[in-house]
Protein backbone atom coordinates (compact mmCIF):
# COMPACT_ATOMS: atom_id res chain seq x y z
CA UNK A 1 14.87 -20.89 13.11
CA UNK A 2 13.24 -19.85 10.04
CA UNK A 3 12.86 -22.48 7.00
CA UNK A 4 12.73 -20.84 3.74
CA UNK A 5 11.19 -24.18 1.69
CA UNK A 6 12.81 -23.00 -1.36
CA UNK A 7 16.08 -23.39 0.19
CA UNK A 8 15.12 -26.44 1.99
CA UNK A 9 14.39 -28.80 -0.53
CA UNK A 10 11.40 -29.82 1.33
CA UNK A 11 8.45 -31.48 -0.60
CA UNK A 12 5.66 -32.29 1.95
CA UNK A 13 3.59 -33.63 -0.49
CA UNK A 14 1.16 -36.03 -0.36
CA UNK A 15 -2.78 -36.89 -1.48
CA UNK A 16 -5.58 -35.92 0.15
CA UNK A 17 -8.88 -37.69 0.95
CA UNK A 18 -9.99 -37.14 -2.95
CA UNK A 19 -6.96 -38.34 -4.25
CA UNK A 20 -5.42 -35.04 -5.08
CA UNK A 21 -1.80 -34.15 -4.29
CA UNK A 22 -1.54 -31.21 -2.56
CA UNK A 23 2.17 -29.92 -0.71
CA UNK A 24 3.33 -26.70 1.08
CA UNK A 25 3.94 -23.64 -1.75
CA UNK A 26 7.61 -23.04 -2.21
CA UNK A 27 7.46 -19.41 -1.49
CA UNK A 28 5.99 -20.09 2.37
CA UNK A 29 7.98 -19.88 5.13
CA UNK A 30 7.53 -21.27 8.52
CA UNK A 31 8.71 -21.83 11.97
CA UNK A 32 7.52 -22.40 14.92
CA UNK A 33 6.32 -20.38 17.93
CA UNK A 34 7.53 -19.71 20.66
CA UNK A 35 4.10 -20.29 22.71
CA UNK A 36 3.84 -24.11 21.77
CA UNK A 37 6.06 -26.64 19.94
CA UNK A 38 3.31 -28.39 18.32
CA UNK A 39 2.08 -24.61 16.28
CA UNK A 40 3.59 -23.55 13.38
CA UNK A 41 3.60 -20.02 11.68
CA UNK A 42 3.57 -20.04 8.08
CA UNK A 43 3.73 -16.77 5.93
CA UNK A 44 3.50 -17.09 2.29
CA UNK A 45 4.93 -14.26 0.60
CA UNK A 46 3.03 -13.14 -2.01
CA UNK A 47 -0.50 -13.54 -0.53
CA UNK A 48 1.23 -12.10 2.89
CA UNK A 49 -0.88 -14.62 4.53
CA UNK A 50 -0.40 -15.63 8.10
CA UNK A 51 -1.70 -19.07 9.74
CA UNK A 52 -0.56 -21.12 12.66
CA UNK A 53 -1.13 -24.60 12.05
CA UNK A 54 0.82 -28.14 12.57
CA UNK A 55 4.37 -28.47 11.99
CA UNK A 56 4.70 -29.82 8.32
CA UNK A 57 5.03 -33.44 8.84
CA UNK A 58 1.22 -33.28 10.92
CA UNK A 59 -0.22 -30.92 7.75
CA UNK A 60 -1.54 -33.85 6.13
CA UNK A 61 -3.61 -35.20 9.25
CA UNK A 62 -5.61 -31.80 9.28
CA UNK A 63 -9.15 -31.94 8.29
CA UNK A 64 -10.46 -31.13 4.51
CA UNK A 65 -12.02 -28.28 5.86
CA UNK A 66 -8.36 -27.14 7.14
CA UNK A 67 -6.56 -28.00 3.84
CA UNK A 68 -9.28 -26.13 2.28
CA UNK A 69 -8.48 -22.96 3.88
CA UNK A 70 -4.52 -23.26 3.68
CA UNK A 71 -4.74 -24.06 -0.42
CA UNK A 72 -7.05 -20.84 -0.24
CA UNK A 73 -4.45 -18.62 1.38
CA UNK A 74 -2.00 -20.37 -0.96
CA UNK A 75 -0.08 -22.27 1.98
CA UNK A 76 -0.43 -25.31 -0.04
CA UNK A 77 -0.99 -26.10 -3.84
CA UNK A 78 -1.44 -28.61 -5.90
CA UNK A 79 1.84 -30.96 -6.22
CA UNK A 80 1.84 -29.80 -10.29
CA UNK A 81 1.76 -26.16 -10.35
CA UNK A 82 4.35 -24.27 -10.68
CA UNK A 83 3.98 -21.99 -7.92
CA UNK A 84 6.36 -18.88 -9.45
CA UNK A 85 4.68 -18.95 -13.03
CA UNK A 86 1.44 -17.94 -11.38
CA UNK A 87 2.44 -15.68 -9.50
CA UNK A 88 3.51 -13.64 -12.47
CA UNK A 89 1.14 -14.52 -14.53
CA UNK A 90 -1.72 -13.50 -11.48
CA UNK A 91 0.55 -10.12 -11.74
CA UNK A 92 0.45 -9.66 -15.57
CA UNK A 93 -3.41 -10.20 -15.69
CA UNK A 94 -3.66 -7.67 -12.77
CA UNK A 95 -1.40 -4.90 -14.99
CA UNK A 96 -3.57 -5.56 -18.35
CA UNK A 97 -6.87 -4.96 -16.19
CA UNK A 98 -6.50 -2.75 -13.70
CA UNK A 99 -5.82 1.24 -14.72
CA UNK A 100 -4.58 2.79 -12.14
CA UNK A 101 -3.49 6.88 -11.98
CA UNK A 102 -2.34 9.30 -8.64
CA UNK A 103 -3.29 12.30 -10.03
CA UNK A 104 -2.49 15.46 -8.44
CA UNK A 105 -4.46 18.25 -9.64
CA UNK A 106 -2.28 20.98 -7.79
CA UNK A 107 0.68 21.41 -6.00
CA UNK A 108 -0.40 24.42 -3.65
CA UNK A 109 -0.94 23.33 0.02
CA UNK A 110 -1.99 25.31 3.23
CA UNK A 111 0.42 23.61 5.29
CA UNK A 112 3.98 22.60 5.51
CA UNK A 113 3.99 18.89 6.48
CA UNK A 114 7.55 17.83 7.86
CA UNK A 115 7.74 14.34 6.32
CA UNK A 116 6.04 15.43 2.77
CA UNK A 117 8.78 14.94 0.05
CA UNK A 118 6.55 17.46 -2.38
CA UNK A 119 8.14 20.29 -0.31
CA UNK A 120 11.29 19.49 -2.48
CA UNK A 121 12.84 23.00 -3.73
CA UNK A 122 12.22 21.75 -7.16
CA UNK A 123 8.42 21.40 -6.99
CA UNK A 124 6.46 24.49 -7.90
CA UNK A 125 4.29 25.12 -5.10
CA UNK A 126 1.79 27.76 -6.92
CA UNK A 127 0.68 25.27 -9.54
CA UNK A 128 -3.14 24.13 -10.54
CA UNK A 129 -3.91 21.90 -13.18
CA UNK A 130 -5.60 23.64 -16.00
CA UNK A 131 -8.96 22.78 -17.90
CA UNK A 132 -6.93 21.76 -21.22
CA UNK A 133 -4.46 20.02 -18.88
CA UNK A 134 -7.96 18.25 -17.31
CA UNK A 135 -9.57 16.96 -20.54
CA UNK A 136 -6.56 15.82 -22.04
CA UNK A 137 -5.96 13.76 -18.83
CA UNK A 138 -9.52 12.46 -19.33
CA UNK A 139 -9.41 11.67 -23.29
CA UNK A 140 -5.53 9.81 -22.60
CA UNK A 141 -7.87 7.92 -19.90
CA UNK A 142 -10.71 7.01 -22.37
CA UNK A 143 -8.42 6.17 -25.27
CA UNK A 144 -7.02 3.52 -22.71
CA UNK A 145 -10.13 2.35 -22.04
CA UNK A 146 -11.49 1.47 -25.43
CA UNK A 147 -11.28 -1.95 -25.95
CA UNK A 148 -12.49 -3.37 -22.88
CA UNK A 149 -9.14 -4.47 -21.67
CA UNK A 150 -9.53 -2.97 -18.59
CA UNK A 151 -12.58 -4.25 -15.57
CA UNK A 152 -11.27 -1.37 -13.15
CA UNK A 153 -9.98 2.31 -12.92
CA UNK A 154 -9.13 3.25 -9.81
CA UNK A 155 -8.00 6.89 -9.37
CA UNK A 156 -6.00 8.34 -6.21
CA UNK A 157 -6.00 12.41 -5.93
CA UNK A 158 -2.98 14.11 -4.11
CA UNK A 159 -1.50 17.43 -3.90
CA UNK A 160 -0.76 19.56 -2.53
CA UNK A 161 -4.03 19.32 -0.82
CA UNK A 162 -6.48 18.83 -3.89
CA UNK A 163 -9.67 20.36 -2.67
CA UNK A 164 -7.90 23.79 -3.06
CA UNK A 165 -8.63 23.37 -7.12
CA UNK A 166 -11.71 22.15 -5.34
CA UNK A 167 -13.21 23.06 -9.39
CA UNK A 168 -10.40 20.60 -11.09
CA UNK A 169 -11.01 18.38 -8.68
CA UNK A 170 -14.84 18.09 -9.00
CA UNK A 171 -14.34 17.99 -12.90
CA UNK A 172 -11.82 15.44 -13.46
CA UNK A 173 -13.79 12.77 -10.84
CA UNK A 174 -17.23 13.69 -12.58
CA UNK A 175 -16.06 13.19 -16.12
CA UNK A 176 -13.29 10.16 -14.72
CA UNK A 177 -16.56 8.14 -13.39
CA UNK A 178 -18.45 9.23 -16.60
CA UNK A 179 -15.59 7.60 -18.98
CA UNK A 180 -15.44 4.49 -16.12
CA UNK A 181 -19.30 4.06 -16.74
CA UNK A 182 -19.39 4.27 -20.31
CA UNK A 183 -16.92 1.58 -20.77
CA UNK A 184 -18.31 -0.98 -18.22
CA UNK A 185 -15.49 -0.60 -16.18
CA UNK A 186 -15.69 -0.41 -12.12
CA UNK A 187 -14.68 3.33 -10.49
CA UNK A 188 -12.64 3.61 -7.33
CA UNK A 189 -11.71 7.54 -6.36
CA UNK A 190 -9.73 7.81 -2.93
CA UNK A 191 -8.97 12.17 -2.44
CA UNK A 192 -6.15 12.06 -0.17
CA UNK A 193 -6.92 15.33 1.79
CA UNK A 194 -5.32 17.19 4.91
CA UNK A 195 -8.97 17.75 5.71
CA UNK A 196 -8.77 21.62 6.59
CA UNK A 197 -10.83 22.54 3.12
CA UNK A 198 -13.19 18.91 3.63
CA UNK A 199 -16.82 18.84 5.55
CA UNK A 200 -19.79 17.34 5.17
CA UNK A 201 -21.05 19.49 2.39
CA UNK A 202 -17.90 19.06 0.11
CA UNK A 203 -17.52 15.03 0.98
CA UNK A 204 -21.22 14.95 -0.25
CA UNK A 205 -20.68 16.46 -3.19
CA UNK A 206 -17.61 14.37 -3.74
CA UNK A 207 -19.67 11.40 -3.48
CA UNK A 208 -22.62 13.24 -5.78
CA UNK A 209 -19.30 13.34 -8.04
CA UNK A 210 -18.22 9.63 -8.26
CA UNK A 211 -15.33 9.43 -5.62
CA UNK A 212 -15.98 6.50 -3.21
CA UNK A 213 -13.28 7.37 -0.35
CA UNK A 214 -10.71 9.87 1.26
CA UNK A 215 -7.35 9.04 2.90
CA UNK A 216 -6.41 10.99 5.96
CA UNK A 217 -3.31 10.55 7.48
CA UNK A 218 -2.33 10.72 11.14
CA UNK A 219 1.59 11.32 12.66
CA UNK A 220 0.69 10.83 16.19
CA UNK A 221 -1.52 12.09 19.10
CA UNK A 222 -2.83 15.95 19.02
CA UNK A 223 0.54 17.22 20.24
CA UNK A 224 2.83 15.69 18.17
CA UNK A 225 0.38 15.57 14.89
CA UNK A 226 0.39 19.42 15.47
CA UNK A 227 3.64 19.77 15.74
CA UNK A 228 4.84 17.37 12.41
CA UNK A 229 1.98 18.36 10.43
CA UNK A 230 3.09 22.50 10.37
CA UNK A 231 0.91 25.26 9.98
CA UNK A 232 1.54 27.79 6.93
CA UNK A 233 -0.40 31.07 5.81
CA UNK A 234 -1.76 30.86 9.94
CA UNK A 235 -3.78 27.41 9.22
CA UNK A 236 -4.29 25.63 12.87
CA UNK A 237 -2.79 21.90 13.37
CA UNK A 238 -4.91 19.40 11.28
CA UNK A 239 -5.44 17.20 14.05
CA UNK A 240 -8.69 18.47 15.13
CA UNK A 241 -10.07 18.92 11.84
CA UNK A 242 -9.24 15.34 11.04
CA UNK A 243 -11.26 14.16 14.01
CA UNK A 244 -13.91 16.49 13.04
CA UNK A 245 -14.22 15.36 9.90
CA UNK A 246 -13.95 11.76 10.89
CA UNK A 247 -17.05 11.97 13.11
CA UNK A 248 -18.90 14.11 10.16
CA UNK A 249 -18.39 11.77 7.70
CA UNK A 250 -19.86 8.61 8.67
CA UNK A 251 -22.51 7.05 6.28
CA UNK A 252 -20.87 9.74 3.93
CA UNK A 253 -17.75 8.17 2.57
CA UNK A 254 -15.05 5.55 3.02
CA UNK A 255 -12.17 7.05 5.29
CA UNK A 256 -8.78 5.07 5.14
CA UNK A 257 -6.91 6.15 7.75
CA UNK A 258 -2.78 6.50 7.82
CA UNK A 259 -0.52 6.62 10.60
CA UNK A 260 2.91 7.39 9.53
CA UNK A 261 5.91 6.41 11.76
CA UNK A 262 9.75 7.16 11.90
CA UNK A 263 12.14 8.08 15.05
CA UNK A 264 10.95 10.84 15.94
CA UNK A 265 6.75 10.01 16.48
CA UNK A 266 6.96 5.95 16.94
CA UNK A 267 7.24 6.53 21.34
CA UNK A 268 3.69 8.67 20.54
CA UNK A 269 1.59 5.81 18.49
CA UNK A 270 0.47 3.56 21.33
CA UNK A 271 -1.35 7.01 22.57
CA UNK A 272 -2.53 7.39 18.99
CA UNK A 273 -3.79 4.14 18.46
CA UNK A 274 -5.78 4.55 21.72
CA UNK A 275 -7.45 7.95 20.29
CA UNK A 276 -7.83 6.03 16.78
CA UNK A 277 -9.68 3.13 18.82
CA UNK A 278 -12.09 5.62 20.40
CA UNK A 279 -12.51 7.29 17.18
CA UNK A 280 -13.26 2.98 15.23
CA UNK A 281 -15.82 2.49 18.28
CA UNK A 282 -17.70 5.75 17.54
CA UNK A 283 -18.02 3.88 13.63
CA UNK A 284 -15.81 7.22 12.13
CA UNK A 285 -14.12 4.36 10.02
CA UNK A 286 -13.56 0.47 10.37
CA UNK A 287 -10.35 -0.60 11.82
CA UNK A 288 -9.11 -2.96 9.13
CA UNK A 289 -9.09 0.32 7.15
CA UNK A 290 -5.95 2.13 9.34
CA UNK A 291 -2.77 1.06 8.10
CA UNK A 292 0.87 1.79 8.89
CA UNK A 293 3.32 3.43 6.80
CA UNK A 294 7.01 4.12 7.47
CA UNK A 295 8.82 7.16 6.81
CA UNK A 296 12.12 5.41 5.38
CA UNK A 297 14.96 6.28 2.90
CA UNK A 298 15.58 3.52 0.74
CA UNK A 299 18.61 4.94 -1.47
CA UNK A 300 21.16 7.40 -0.72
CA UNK A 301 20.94 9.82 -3.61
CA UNK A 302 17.49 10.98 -4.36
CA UNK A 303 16.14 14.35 -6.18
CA UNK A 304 13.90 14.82 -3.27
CA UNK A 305 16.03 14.95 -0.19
CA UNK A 306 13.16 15.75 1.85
CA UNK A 307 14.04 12.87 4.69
CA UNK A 308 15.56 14.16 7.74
CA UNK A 309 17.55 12.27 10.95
CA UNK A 310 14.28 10.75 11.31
CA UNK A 311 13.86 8.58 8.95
CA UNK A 312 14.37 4.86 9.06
CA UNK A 313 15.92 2.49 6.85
CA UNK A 314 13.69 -0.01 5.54
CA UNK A 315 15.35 -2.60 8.16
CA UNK A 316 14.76 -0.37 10.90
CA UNK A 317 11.30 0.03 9.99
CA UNK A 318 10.53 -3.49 9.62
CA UNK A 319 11.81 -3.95 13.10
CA UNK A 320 9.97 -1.17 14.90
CA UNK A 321 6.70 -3.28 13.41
CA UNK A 322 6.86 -5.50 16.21
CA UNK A 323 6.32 -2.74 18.50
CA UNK A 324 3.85 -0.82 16.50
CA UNK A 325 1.36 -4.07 15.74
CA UNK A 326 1.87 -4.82 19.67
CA UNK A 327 0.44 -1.63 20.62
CA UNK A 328 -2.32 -1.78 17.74
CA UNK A 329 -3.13 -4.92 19.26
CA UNK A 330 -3.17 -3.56 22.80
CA UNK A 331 -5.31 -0.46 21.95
CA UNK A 332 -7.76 -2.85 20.68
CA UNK A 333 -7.29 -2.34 16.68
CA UNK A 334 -6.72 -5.53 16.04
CA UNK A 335 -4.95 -6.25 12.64
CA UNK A 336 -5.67 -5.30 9.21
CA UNK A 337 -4.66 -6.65 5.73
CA UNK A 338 -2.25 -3.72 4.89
CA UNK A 339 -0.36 -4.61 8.19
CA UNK A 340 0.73 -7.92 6.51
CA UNK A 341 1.67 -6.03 3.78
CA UNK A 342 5.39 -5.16 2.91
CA UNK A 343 6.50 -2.12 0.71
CA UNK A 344 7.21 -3.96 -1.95
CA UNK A 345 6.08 -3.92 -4.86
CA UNK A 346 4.41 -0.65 -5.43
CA UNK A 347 1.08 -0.28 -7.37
CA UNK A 348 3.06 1.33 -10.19
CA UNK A 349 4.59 -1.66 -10.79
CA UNK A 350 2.14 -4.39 -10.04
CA UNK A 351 -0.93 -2.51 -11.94
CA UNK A 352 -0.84 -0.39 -15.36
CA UNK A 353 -0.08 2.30 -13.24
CA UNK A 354 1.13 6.02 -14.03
CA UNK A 355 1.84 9.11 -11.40
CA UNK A 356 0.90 12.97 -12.69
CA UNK A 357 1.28 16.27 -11.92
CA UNK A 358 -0.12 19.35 -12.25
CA UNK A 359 1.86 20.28 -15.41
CA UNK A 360 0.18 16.37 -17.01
CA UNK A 361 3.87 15.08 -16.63
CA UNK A 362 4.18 11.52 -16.29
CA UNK A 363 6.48 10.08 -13.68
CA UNK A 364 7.18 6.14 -12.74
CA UNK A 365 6.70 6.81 -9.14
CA UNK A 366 5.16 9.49 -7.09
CA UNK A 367 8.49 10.06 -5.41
CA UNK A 368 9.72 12.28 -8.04
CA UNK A 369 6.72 14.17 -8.51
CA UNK A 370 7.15 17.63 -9.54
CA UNK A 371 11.25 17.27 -10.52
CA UNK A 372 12.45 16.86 -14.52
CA UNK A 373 12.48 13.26 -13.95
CA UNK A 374 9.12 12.63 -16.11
CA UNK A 375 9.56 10.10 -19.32
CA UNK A 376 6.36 11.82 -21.02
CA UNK A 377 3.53 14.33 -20.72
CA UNK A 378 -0.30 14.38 -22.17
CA UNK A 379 1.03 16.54 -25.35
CA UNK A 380 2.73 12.67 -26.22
CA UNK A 381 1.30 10.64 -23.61
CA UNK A 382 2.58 7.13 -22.74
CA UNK A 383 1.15 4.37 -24.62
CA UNK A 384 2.26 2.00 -21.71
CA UNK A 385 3.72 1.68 -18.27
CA UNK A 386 7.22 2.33 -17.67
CA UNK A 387 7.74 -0.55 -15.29
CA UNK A 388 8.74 -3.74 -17.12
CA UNK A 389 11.93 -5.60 -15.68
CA UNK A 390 14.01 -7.49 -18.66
CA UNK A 391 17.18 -7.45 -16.02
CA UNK A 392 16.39 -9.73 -13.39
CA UNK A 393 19.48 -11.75 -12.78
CA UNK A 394 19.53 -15.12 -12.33
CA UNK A 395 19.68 -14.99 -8.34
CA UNK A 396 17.05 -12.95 -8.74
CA UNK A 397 15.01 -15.32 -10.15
CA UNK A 398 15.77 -18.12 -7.54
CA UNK A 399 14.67 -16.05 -4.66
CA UNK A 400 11.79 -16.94 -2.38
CA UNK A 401 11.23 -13.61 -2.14
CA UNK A 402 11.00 -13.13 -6.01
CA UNK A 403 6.77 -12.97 -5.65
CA UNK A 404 6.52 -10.13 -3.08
CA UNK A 405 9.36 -8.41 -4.57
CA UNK A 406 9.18 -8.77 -8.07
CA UNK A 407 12.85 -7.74 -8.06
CA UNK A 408 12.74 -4.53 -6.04
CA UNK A 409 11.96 -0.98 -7.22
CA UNK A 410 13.62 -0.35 -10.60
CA UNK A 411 13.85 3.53 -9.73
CA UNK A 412 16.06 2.67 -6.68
CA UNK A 413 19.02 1.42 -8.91
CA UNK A 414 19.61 4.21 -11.18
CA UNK A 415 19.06 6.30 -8.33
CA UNK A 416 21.65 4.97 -5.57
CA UNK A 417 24.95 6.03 -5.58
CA UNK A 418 26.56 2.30 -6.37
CA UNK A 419 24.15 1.96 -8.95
CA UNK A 420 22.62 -1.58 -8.11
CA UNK A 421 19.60 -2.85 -7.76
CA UNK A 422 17.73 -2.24 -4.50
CA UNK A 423 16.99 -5.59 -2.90
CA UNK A 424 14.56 -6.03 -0.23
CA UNK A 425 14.92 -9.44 0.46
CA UNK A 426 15.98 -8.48 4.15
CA UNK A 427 13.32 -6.19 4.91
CA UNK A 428 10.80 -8.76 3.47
CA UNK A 429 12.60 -11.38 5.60
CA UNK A 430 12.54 -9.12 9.04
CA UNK A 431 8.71 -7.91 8.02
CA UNK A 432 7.47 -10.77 7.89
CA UNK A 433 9.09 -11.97 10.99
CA UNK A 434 8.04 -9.64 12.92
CA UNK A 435 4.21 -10.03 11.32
CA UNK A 436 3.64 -13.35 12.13
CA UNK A 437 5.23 -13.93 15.42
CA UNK A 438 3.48 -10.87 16.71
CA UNK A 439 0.29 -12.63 15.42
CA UNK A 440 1.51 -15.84 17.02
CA UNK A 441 1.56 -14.42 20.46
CA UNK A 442 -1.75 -13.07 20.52
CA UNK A 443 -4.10 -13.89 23.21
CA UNK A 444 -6.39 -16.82 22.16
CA UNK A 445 -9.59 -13.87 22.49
CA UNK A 446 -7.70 -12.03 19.36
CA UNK A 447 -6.20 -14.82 17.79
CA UNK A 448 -4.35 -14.49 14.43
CA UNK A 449 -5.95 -14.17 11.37
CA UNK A 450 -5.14 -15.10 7.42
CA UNK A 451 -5.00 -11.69 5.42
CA UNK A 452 -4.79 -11.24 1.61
CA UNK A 453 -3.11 -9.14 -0.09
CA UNK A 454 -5.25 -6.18 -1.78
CA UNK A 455 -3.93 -3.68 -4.21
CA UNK A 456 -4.13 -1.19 -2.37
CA UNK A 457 -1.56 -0.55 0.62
CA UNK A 458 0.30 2.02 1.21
């Protein structure tokens, strides 16, 4: 049985060697395993860390070295903070100094992906940014940068498939580093690619350009990748490119890889994750940097109806986790910080974050890229984020959940059909489940490991 402390009333405080009181945050859960009695999993839900340790009552017998690490990973604080406060107030620091943009500088693609929502009808297809369109995006950029209230812009390229404005692209990441550099502020450039238009040559002079990383993504073994990933204008299946490129670009630049799952692909992974292993042991990427991403539909009514029978709910996808780190485990993966990692909340949300198009419309998630949905464009830019929740109710506010969740998306409510607000508290609750018992029956050779939450994730 899961104990939500929260709900529990539980204290387990007490004072340490030094005289400090520490107790258990009230946003961990825990239970125990179902390998030994005397081993406890606790998951605390905004760090998404994941320890086995004592039951409670045995926590304060541990060694300093032991409470260390649990007040690290935020299993326990100190009796007089109030846990929730800085949580939010962690958040708010991380909006006011960390810029973050998913910029797609076209919308034209070589191939026809089935699970890609930008093949919506409304999306024009034949659309590159243009050089005004470029340098206004760059001067709205440095204009947000003046001041110094920013220590990090971190920039995330899409499409379409970007390097076909391979020009735009090279531009915007030369003169995006520039602005980065001249304000004292750290640069992080990820291209997500398809990697049919990306060797060697071009990731080297993406690298000579600023960017520090590309994202390739991954929807099963050769046959099915092939197959989901769908060839247009007589392009061949990605999947061999992506390997290609994978071996090329080692010492070159950080790959992340993705491995999307839903119905129809999540039989294939273990087979995948086998391939992907091979591919980790050759040193094409490190294996904490694969993580997993569901294809889900998370709202009824959307103006991108691109999800088919496949997709999952976000229950459904939280279950199928268990089977999906199980067979990561198994292929000899291991586990990496994204996989402790729930949806929620999105970078848009947690960071000053902004999604744009081609056309230098704004949108308040990259869901409804390319439909009429934007709130502004770089003729009158933004002058800050959309995403700032006055409406949480007063259950809301009371959840354990409330940290990872921050509410749930804001888009999802005007968006469903009943109008409410999405609440993932749930999913969370089955994630995390499924996280940390899968953790808690690893072998003692791969035994489970505290994760922290990054910004990045999915």
């Amino acid at each position: 049985m899961v104990r939500v402390l929260a709900d529990a009333g539980l204290t387990n405080s007490w004072k340490s060697a030094d005289g400090e009181t520490r107790r258990l945050s009230p946003h961990v859960l825990y239970w125990p395993t179902d390998m030994n009695e005397h081993e406890w999993v606790y998951v605390d839900t905004f760090t998404h860390s994941v320890v086995v340790a004592p039951p409670p009552g045995d926590l304060v017998r541990l060694p300093r070295e032991a409470i260390d690490l649990l007040t690290t990973q935020w299993i326990l604080c100190p009796s007089d903070t109030d846990v929730r406060e800085e949580v939010l107030a962690r958040i708010e620091l991380l909006r006011k100094t960390l810029l973050y943009l998913e910029v797609a500088n076209t919308h034209r693609c070589n191939l026809a992906c089935a699970p890609c929502y930008r093949l919506a009808p409304d999306v024009d297809r034949t659309l590159d940014m243009q050089p005004e369109t470029a340098d206004r995006l760059v001067d709205w950029v440095e204009n947000r940068l003046e001041g110094g209230a920013y220590r990090e812009l971190t920039v995330d390229f899409l499409g379409g498939e970007p390097l076909l404005a391979a020009d735009c692209l090279y531009h915007l990441v030369i003169r995006l580093n520039s602005a980065a550099k001249s304000h004292g502020v750290a640069f992080e450039c990820t291209v997500v690619t398809n990697t049919t238009r990306l060797g060697r040559t071009e990731a080297a002079a993406l690298r000579e350009a600023g960017a520090t990383g590309v994202q390739v993504t991954f929807e099963g073994p050769r046959r099915v990748h092939d197959l989901r990933r769908g060839v247009s204008a007589g392009e061949p299946g990605s999947y061999h490119a992506q390997v290609r490129l994978l071996q090329e670009l080692r010492g070159v630049l950080k790959v992340t890889v993705r491995v999307n799952f839903d119905r129809q692909n999540l039989a294939s992974l273990p087979e995948l994750f086998r391939a992907l292993n091979e591919l980790a042991e050759e040193g094409c990427f490190r294996r904490e940097d694969l993580f997993i991403s569901p294809v889900a539909k998370t709202f009824p009514v959307s103006p991108h109806p691109h999800l088919d029978r496949y997709a999952f709910t976000p229950q459904e996808s939280a279950e199928a986790m268990e089977f999906i780190l199980r067979e990561r485990l198994e292929a000899g993966l291991g586990v990496g910080d994204a996989d402790l990692v729930p949806e929620y909340p999105c970078r848009f949300y947690v960071c000053d974050g902004y999604s744009i198009d081609a056309a230098g419309r704004f949108f308040v998630c990259g869901s409804l890229f390319g439909s009429d949905l934007h709130y502004a464009d770089l003729v009158s830019p933004p002058s800050r984020p959309a995403w700032k929740r006055t409406d949480l109710s007063k259950r809301c506010l009371g959840c354990v959940y409330l940290p990872s969740c921050l509410g749930g998306c804001p888009m999802l409510g005007p968006l469903s059909e009943a109008g409410l607000h999405f609440c993932p508290a749930p999913y969370i609750d089955t994630y995390l489940r499924t996280v940390a018992l899968t953790l808690a029956r690893c072998s003692p050779a791969d035994p489970p490991r505290a994760g922290n939450r990054s910004t990045r994730g999915g």
